[in-house]
Protein backbone atom coordinates (compact mmCIF):
# COMPACT_ATOMS: atom_id res chain seq x y z
CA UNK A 1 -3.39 91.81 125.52
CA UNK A 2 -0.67 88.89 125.79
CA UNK A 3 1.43 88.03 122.78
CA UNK A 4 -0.33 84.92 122.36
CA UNK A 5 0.18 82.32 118.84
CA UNK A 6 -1.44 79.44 117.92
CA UNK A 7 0.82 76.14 118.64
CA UNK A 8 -0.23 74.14 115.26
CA UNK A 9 1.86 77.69 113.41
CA UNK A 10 5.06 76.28 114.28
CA UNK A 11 6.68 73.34 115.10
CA UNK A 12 7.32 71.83 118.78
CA UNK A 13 11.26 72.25 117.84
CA UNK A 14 11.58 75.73 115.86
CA UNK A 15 9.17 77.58 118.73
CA UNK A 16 12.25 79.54 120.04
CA UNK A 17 13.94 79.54 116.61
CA UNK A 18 11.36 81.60 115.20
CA UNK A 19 11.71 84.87 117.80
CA UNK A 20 14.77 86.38 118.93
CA UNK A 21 16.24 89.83 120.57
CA UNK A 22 16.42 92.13 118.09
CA UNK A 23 19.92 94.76 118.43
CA UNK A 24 18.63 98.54 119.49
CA UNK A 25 19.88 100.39 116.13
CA UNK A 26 18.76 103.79 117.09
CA UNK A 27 20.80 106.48 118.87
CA UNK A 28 20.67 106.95 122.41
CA UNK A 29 18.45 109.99 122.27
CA UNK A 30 15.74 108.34 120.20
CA UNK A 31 16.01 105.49 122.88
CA UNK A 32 15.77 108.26 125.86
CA UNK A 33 13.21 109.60 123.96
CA UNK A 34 11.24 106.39 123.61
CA UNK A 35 11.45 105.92 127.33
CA UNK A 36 10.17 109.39 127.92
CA UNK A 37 7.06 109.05 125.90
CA UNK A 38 6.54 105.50 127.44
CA UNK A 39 7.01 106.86 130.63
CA UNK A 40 4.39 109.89 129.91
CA UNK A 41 1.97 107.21 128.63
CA UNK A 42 1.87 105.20 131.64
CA UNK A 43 1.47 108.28 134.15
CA UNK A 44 -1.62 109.40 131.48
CA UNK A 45 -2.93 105.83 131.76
CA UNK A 46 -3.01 105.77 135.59
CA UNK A 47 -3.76 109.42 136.42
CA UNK A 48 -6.68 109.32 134.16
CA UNK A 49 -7.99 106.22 134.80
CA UNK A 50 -7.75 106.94 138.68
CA UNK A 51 -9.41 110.53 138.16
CA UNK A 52 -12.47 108.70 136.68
CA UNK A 53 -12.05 106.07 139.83
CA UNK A 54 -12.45 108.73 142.71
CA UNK A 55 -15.34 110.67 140.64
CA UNK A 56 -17.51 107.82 140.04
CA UNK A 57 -16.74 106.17 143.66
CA UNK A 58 -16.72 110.04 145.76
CA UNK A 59 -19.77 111.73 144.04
CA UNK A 60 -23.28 110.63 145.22
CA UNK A 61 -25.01 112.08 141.62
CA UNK A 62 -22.84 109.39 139.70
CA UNK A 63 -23.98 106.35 141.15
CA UNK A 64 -25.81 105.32 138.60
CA UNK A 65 -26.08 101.86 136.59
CA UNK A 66 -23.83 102.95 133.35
CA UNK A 67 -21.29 104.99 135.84
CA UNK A 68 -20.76 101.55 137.45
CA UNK A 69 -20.07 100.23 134.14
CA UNK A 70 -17.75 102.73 133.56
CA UNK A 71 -16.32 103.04 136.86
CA UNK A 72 -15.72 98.76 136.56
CA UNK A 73 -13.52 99.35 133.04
CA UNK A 74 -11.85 102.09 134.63
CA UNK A 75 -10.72 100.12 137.06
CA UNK A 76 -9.62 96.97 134.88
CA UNK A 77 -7.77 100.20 132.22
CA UNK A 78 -5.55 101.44 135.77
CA UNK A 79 -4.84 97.94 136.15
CA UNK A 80 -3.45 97.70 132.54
CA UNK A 81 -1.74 100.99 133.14
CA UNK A 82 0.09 99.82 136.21
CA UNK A 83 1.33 95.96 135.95
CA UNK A 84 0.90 95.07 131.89
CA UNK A 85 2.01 98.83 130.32
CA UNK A 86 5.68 99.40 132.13
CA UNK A 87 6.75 95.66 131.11
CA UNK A 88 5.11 95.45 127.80
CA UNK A 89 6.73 98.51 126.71
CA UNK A 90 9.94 98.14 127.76
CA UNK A 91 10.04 94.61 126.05
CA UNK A 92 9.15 96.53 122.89
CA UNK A 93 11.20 99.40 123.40
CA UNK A 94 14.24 96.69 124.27
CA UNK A 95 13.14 94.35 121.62
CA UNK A 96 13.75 91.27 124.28
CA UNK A 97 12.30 90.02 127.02
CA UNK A 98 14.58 91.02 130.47
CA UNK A 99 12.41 89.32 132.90
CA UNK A 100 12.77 85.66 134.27
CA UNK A 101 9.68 83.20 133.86
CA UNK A 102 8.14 83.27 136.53
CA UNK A 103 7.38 87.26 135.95
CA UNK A 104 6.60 86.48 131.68
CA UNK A 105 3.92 84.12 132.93
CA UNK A 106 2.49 86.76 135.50
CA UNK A 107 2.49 89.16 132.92
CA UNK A 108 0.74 87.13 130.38
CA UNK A 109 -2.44 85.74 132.87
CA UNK A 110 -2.35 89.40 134.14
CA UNK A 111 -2.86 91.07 130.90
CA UNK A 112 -5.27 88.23 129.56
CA UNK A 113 -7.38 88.48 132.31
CA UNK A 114 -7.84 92.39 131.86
CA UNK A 115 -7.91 91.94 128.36
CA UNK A 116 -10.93 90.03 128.35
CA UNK A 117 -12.62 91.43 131.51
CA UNK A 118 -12.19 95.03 129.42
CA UNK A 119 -13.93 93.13 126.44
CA UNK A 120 -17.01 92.15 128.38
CA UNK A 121 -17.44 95.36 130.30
CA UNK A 122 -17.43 96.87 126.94
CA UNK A 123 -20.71 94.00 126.27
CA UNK A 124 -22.08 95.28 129.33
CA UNK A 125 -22.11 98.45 128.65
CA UNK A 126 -23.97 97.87 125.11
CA UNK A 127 -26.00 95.48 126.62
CA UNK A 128 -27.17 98.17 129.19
CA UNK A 129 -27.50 101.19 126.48
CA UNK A 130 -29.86 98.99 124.71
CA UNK A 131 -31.97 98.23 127.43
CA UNK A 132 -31.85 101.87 128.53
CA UNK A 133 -33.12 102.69 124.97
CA UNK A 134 -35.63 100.17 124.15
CA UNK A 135 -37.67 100.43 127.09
CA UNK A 136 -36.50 102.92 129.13
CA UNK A 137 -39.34 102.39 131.82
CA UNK A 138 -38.65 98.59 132.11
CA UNK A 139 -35.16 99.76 133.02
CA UNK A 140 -35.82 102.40 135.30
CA UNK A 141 -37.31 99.86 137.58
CA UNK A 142 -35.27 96.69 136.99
CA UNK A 143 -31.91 98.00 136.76
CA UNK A 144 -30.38 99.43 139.85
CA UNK A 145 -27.23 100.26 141.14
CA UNK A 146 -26.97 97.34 143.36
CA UNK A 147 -27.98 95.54 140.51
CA UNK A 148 -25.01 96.29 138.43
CA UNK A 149 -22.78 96.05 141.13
CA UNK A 150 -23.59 92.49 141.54
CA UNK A 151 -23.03 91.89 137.40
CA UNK A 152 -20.21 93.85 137.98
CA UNK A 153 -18.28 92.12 140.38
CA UNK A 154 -19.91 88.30 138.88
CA UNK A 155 -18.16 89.53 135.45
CA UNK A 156 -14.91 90.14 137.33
CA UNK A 157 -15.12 86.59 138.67
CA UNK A 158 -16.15 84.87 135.63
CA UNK A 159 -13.01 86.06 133.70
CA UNK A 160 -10.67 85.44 136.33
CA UNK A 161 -12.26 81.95 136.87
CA UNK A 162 -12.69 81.39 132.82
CA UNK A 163 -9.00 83.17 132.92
CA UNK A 164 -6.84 80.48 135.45
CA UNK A 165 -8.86 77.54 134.03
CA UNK A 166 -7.50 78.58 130.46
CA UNK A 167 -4.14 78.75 131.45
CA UNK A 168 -4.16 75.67 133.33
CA UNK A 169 -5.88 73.40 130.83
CA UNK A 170 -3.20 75.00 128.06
CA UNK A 171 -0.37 73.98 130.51
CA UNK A 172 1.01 76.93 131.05
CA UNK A 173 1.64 76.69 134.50
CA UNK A 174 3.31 73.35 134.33
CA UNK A 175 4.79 73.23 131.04
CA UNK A 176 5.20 76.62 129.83
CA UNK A 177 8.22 77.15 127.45
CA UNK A 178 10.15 80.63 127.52
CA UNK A 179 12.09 81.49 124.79
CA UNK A 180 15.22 83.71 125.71
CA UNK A 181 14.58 87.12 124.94
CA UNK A 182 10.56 86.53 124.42
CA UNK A 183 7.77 85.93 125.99
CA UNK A 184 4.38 84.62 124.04
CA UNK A 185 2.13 82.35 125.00
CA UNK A 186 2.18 79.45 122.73
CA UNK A 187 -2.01 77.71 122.82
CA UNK A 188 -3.05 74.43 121.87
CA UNK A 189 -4.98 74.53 118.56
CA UNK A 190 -8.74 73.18 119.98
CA UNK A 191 -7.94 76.00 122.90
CA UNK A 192 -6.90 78.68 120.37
CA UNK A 193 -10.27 78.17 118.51
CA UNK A 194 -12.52 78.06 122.22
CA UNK A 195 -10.94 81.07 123.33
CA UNK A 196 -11.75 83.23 120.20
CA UNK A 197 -14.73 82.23 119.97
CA UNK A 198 -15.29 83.07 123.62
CA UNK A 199 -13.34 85.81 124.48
CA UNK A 200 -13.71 87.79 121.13
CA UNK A 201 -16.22 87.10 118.24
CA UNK A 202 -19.17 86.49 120.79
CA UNK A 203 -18.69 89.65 122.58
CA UNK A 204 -17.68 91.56 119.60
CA UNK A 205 -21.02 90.07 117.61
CA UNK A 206 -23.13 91.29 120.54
CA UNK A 207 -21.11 94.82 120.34
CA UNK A 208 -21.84 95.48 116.99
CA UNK A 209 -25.32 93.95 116.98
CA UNK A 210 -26.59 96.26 120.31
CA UNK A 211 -25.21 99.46 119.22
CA UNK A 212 -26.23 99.08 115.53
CA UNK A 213 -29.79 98.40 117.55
CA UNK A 214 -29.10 101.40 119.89
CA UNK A 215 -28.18 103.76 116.85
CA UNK A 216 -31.38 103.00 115.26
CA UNK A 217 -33.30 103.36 118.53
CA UNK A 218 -31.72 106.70 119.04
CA UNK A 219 -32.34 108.28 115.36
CA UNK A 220 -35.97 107.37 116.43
CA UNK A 221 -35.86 108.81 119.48
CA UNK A 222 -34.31 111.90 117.59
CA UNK A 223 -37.49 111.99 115.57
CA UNK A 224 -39.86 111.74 118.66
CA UNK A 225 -38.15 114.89 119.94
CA UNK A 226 -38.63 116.80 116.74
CA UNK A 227 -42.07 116.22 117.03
CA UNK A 228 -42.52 117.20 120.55
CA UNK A 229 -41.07 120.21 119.53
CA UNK A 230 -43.36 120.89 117.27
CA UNK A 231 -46.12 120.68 119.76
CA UNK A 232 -47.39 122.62 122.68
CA UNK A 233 -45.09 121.77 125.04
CA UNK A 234 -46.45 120.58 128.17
CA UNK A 235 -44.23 119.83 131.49
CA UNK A 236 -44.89 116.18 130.82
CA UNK A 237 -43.70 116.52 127.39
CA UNK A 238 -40.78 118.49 128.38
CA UNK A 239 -39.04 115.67 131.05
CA UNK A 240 -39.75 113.39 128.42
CA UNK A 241 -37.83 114.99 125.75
CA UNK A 242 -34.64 115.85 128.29
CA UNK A 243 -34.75 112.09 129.65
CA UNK A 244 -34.74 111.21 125.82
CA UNK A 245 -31.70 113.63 125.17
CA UNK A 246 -30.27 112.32 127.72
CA UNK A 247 -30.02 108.57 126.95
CA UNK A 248 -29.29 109.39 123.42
CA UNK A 249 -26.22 111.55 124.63
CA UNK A 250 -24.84 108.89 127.22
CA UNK A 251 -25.63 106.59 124.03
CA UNK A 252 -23.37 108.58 121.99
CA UNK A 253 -20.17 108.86 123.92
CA UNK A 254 -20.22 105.22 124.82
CA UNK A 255 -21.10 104.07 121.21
CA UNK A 256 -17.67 106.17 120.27
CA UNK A 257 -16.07 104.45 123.51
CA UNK A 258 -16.88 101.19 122.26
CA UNK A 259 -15.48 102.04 118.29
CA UNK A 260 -12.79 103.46 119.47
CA UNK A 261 -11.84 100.07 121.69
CA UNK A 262 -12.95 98.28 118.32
CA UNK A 263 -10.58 99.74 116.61
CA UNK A 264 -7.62 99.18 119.10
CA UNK A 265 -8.61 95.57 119.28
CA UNK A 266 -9.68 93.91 115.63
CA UNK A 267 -5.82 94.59 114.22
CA UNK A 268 -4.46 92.26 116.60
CA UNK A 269 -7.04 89.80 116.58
CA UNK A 270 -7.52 90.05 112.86
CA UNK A 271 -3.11 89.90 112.37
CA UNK A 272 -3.29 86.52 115.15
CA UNK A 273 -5.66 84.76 112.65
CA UNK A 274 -4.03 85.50 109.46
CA UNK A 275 -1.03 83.54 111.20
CA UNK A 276 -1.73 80.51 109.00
CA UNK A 277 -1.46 82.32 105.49
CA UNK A 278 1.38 84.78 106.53
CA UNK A 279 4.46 84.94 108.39
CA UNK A 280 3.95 86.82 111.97
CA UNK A 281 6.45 89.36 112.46
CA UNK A 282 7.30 89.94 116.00
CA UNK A 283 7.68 93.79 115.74
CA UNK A 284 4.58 93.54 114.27
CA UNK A 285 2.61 91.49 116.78
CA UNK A 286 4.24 93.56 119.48
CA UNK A 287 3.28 96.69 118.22
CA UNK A 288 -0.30 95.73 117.95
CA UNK A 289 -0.71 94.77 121.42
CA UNK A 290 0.57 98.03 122.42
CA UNK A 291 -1.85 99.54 120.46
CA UNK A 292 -4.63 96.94 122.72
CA UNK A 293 -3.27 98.42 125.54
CA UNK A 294 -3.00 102.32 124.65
CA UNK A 295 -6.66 101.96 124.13
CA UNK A 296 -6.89 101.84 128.34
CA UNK A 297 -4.68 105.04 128.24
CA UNK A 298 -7.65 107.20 125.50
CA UNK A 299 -11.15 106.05 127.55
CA UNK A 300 -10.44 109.00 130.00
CA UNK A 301 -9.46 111.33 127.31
CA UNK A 302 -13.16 110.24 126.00
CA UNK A 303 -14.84 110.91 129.21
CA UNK A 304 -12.65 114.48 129.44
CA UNK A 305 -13.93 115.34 125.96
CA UNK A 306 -17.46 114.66 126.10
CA UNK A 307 -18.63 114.15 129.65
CA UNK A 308 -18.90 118.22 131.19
CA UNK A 309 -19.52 116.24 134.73
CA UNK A 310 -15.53 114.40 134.16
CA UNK A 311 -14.72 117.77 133.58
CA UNK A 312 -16.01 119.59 136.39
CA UNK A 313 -15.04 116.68 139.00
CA UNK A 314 -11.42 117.11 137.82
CA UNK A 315 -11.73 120.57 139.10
CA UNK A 316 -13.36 119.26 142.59
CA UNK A 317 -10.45 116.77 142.93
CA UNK A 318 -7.39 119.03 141.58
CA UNK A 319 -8.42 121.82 143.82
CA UNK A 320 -8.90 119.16 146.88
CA UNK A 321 -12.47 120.09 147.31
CA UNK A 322 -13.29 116.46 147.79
CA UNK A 323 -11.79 116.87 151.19
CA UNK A 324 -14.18 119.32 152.12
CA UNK A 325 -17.10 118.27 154.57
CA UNK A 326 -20.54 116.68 152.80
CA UNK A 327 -18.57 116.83 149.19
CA UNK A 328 -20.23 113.91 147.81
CA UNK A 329 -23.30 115.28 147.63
CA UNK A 330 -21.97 117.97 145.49
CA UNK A 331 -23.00 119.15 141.87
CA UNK A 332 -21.75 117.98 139.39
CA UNK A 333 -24.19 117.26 136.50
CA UNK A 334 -25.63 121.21 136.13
């Protein structure tokens, strides 16, 4: 997430007043110590975000429609790990901006563009637990894994195409203003108010909205297998009740996915509006969009935790079974 303000919160002339390097006042091994931990976050970041990568892509069995989902925020959270985390925390750790320009302004439409592509995968992937709950049969036969490649890879070049037409129609390629030590994108107000609306309540309404759906769906679906239960159990009846498990289960550990990124994101968001009632503190603001971006670094952790098929295709890769002859069609679901 990029340190961004909006412009009518300060005045053209105090914009650089307003932020400035902060002096280190800790001892040198708190500050080794800070770069250890940062360092240990990034590596945690990529390696698990790259371990979810090679499962999805390598294994045959998880091809499937919400993998791709998954495999597409993994993707955009390895990103985060690798160009935004390294410079964001150092800034933070530093308390001032080392780079020149030209790298603060890479860094910002870098981070913004993951930022919101990691919003709207997160839509998607509500969006697609609904349908998969609703009317699971309507599903099975409209939604493919081509299919969600191609919404896939169109939501990757919507964002980047809503992304550089943001930045250019705020200015920020042509009249972009660096303050020494910082670097925070300063927005128009009109552009401020478009790109909330855009880039956060509407795909944060249709998060909430969907899963509060999906949750109600699935305590239904909960009661349908209570009652099956209760019955003779045919084979019919059976499949049914596992596919229902199933979906429920998948619907679980993504609904906690999607709070969890919730809760990483509404601080900041919530701390950038109150801007006009109170002061924004830049330790403040900084620390919040760490806490954005550590959000990128606790999705595998998820998977790890609840997924026994992340689990067991850690094992395949550590061990270097992958390398072994026909080992995408492994097992990996039993």
């Amino acid at each position: 997430m990029p340190v961004f303000l909006n412009l009518t919160e300060f005045n053209q002339s105090d914009r650089c007043e307003h932020f400035s390097c902060l002096e280190r006042s800790v001892s040198s091994a708190v500050y080794i110590l800070l770069y250890v931990c940062s360092a240990a976050v990034v590596l945690l970041t990529v390696c698990g975000n790259l371990l979810v990568i090679i499962s999805v892509y390598h294994f045959k069995q998880l091809h499937t429609p919400t993998n791709i989902l998954i495999l597409s925020l993994s993707v955009s959270d390895f990103l985060v790990g690798t160009l935004v985390m390294p410079p964001m925390l150092i800034w933070r750790i530093e308390s001032c901006w080392f780079f020149d320009m030209h790298y603060c302004i890479i860094f910002l439409v870098t981070s913004y563009f993951l930022t919101s592509l990691s919003i709207y995968n997160i839509a998607l992937i509500a969006v697609e637990r609904y349908l998969a709950l609703s009317n699971p049969f309507l599903y099975t036969d409209t939604i493919s894994s081509t299919t969600m490649c191609i919404v896939v890879c169109s939501n990757w070049f919507v964002c980047l195409v809503y992304n550089t037409a943001f930045y250019y129609f705020n200015g920020s390629f042509t009249h972009f203003v660096l303050c020494p030590g910082d670097c925070y994108l300063f927005l128009h107000g009109i552009l401020f108010a478009i790109d909330l609306v855009i880039t956060f309540i509407c795909p944060c309404s249709v998060i909430i909205i969907l899963y509060t759906l999906v949750f109600v769906i699935a305590k239904k679906h909960a009661t349908a297998i209570r009652q099956l239960n209760n019955h003779t159990q045919a084979k019919t009846q059976k499949i049914t009740s596992h596919l229902m498990k199933s979906e429920r289960k998948a619907a679980k550990v993504l609904g906690i996915l999607v709070f969890v990124f919730l809760g990483c994101l509404l601080p900041y968001f919530i701390y950038s509006l109150l801007g006009d009632i109170i002061e924004i503190q830049e330790e403040t603001l900084q620390n919040l969009a760490v806490l954005v971006y550590l959000n990128s670094t606790v999705n595998p952790v998820i998977y790890a935790l609840f997924h026994r098929w992340f689990r067991k295709c850690i094992k395949f890769i550590i061990t270097l079974q992958i390398f072994q002859k026909d080992s995408d069609l492994m097992n990996v679901l039993s």
